[in-house]
N, C-alpha and C. Protein backbone atom coordinates (compact mmCIF):
# COMPACT_ATOMS: atom_id res chain seq x y z
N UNK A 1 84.87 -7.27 -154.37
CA UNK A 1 84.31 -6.00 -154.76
C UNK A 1 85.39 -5.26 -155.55
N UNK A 2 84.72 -4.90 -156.12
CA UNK A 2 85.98 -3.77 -157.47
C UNK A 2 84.91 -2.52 -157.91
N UNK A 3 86.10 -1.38 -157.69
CA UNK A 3 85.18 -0.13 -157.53
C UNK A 3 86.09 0.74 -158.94
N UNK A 4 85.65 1.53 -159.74
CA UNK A 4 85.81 2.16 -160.69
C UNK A 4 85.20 3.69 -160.23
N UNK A 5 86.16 4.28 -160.41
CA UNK A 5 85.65 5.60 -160.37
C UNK A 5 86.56 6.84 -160.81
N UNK A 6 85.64 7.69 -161.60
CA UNK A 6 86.67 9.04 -162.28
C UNK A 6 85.89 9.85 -162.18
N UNK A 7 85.05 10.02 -161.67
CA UNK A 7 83.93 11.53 -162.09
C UNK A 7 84.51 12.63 -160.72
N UNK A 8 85.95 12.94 -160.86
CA UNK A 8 85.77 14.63 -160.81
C UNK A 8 85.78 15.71 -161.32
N UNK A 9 86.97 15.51 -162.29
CA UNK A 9 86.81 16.81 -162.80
C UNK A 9 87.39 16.59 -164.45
N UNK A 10 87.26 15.68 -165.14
CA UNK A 10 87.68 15.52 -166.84
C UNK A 10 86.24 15.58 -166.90
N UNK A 11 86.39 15.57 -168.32
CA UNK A 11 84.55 15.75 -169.03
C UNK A 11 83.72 14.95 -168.79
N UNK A 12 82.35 14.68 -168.44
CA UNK A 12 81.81 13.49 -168.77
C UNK A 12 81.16 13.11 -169.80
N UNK A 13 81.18 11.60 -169.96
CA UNK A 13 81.34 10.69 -171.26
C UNK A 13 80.28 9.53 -170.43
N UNK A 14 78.83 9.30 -171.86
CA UNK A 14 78.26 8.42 -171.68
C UNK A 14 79.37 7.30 -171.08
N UNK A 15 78.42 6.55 -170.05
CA UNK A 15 78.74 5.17 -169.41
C UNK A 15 77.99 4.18 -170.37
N UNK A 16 79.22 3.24 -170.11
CA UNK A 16 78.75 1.63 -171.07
C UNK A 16 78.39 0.70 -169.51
N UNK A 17 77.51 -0.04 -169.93
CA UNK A 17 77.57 -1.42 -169.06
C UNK A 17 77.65 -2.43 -169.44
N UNK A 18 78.33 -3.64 -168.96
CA UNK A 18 78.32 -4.75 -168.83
C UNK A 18 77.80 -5.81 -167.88
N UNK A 19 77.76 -7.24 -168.08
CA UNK A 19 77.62 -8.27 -167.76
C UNK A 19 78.04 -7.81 -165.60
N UNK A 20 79.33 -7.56 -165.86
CA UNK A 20 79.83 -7.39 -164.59
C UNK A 20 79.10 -6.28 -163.92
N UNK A 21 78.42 -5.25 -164.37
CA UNK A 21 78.13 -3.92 -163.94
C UNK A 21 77.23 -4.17 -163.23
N UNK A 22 77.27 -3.22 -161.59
CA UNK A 22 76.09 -3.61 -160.52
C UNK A 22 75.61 -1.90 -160.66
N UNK A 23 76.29 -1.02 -161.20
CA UNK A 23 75.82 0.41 -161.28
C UNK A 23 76.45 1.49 -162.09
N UNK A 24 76.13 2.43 -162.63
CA UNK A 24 77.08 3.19 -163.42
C UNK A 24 75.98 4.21 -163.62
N UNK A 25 76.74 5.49 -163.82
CA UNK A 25 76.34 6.98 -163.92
C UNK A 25 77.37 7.89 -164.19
N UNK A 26 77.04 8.39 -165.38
CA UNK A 26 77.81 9.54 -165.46
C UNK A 26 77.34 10.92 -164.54
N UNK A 27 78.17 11.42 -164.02
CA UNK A 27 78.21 12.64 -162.98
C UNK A 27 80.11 12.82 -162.44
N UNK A 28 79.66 14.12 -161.93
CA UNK A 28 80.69 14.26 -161.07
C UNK A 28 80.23 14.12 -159.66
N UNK A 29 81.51 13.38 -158.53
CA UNK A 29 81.07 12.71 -157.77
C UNK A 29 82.90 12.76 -156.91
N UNK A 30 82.60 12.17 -156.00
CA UNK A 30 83.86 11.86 -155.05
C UNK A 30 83.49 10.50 -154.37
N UNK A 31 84.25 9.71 -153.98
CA UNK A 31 84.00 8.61 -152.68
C UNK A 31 84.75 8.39 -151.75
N UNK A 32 83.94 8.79 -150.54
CA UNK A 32 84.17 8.62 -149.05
C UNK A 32 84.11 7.51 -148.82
N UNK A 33 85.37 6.91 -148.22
CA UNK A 33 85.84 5.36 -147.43
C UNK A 33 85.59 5.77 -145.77
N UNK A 34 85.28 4.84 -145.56
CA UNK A 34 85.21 4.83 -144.01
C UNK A 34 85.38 3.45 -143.23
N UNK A 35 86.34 3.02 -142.43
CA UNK A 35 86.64 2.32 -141.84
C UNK A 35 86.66 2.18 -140.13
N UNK A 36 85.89 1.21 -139.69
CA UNK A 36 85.73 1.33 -138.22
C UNK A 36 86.14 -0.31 -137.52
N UNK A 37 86.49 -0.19 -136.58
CA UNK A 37 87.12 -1.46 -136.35
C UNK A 37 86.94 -1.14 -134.50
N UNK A 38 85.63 -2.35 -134.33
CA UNK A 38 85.25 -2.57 -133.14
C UNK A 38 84.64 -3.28 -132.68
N UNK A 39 84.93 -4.49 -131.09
CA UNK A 39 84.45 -5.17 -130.98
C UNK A 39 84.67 -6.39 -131.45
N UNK A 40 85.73 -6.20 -132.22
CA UNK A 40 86.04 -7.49 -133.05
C UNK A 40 85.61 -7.57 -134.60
N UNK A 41 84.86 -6.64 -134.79
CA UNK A 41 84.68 -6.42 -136.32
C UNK A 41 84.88 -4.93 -136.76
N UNK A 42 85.36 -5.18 -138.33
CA UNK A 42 85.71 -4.24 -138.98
C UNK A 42 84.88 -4.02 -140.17
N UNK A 43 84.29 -2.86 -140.15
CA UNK A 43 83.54 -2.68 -141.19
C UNK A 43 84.16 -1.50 -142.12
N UNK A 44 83.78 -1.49 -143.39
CA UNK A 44 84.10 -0.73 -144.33
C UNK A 44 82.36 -0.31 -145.06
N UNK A 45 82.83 1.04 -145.03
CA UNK A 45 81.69 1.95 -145.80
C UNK A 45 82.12 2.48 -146.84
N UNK A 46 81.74 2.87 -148.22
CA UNK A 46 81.72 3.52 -149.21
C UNK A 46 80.71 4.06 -149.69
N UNK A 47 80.83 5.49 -149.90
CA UNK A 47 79.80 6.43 -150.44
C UNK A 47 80.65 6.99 -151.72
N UNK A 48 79.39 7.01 -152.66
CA UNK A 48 80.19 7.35 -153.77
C UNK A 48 79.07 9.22 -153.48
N UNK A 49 79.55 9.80 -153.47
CA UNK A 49 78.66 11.38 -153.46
C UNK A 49 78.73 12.19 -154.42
N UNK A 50 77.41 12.63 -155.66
CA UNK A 50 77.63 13.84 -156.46
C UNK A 50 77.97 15.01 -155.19
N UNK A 51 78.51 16.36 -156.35
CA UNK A 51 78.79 17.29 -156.16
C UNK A 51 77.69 18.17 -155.35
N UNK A 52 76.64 18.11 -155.23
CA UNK A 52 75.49 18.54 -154.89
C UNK A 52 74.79 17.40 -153.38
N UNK A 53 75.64 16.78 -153.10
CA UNK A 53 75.63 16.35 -151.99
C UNK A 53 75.05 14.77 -151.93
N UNK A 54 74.56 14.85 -152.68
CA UNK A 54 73.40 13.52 -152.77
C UNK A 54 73.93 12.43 -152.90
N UNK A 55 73.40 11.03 -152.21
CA UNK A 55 74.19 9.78 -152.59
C UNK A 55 74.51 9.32 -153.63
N UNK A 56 75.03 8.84 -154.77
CA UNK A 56 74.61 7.91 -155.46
C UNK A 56 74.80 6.82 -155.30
N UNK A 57 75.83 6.22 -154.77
CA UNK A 57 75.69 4.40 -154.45
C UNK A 57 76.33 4.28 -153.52
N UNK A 58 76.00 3.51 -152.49
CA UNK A 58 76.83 3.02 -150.77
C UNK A 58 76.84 1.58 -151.03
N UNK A 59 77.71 0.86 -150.16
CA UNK A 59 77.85 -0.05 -149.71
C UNK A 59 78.85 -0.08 -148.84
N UNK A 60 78.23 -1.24 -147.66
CA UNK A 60 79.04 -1.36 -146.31
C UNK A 60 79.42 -3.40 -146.58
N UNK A 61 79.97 -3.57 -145.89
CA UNK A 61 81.02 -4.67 -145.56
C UNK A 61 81.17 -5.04 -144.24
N UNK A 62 80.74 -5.72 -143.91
CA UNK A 62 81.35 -6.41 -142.44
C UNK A 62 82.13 -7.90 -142.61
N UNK A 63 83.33 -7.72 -141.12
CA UNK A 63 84.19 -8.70 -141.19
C UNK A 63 84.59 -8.54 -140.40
N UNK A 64 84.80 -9.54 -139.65
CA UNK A 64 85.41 -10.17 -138.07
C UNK A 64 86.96 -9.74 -138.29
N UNK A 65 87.64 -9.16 -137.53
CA UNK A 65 89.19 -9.05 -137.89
C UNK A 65 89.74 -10.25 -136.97
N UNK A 66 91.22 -11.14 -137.40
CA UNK A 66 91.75 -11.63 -136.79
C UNK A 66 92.99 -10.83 -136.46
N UNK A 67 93.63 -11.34 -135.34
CA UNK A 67 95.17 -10.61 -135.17
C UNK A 67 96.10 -11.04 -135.30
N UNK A 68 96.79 -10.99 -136.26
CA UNK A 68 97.98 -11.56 -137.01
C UNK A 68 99.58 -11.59 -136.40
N UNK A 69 99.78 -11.02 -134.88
CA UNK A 69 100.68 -11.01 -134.19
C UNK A 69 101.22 -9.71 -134.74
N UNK A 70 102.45 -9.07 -133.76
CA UNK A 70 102.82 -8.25 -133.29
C UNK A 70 104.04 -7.59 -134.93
N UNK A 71 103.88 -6.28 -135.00
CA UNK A 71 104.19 -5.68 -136.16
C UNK A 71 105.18 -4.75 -135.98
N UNK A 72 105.78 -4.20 -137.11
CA UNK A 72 107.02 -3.33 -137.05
C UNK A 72 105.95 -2.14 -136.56
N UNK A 73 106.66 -1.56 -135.40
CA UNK A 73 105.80 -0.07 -134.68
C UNK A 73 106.54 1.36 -135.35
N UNK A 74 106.70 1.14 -136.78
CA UNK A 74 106.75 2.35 -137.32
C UNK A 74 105.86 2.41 -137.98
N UNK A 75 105.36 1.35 -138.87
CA UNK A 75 104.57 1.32 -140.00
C UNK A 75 103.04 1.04 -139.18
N UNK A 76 102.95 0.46 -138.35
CA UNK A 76 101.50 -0.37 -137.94
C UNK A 76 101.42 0.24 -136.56
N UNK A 77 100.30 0.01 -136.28
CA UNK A 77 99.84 0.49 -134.35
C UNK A 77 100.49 -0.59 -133.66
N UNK A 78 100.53 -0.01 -132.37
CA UNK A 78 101.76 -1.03 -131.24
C UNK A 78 100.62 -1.83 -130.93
N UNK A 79 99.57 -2.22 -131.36
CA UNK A 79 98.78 -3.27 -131.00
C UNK A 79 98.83 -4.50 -131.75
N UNK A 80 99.58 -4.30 -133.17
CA UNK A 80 99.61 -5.21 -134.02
C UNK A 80 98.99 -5.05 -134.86
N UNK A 81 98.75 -6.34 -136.17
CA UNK A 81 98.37 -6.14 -137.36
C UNK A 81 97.29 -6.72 -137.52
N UNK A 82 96.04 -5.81 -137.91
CA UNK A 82 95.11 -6.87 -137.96
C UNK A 82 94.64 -7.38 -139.17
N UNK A 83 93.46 -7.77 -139.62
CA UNK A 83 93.20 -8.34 -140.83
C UNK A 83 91.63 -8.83 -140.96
């Protein structure tokens, strides 16, 4: 997955699409990541949201995390690193 995004606050400028393109809109907009990790899986959410509240494109992700053994406990949780 590969995410492109600029619509906050420069001008907006017709969108081009391509071959690769699964969506595109010009607006202003923000995107909310959300990450939850439970049970053994980790999911990832993305909301891309105009200014006016409304969706314009989500997608979620699921994936089993493995645990990659025990990590420096400054940078990572004392539980280790997962993946």
């Amino acid at each position: 997955m590969y995410v492109v995004s600029g619509g906050w606050e420069a001008p907006l400028y017709k969108v081009k699409r391509s071959w690769w393109t699964a969506y595109s809109e010009s607006s202003y907009h923000f995107c909310l990541f959300k990450i939850k990790f439970a049970d053994g899986i980790t999911t990832l959410t993305l909301k891309t949201i105009r200014l006016d509240g409304t969706v314009m494109d989500s997608v979620t992700v699921i994936k089993p995390f493995r645990y990659l053994g025990a990590a420096n406990s400054s940078t990572l949780p004392s539980r280790g690193f997962y993946h």
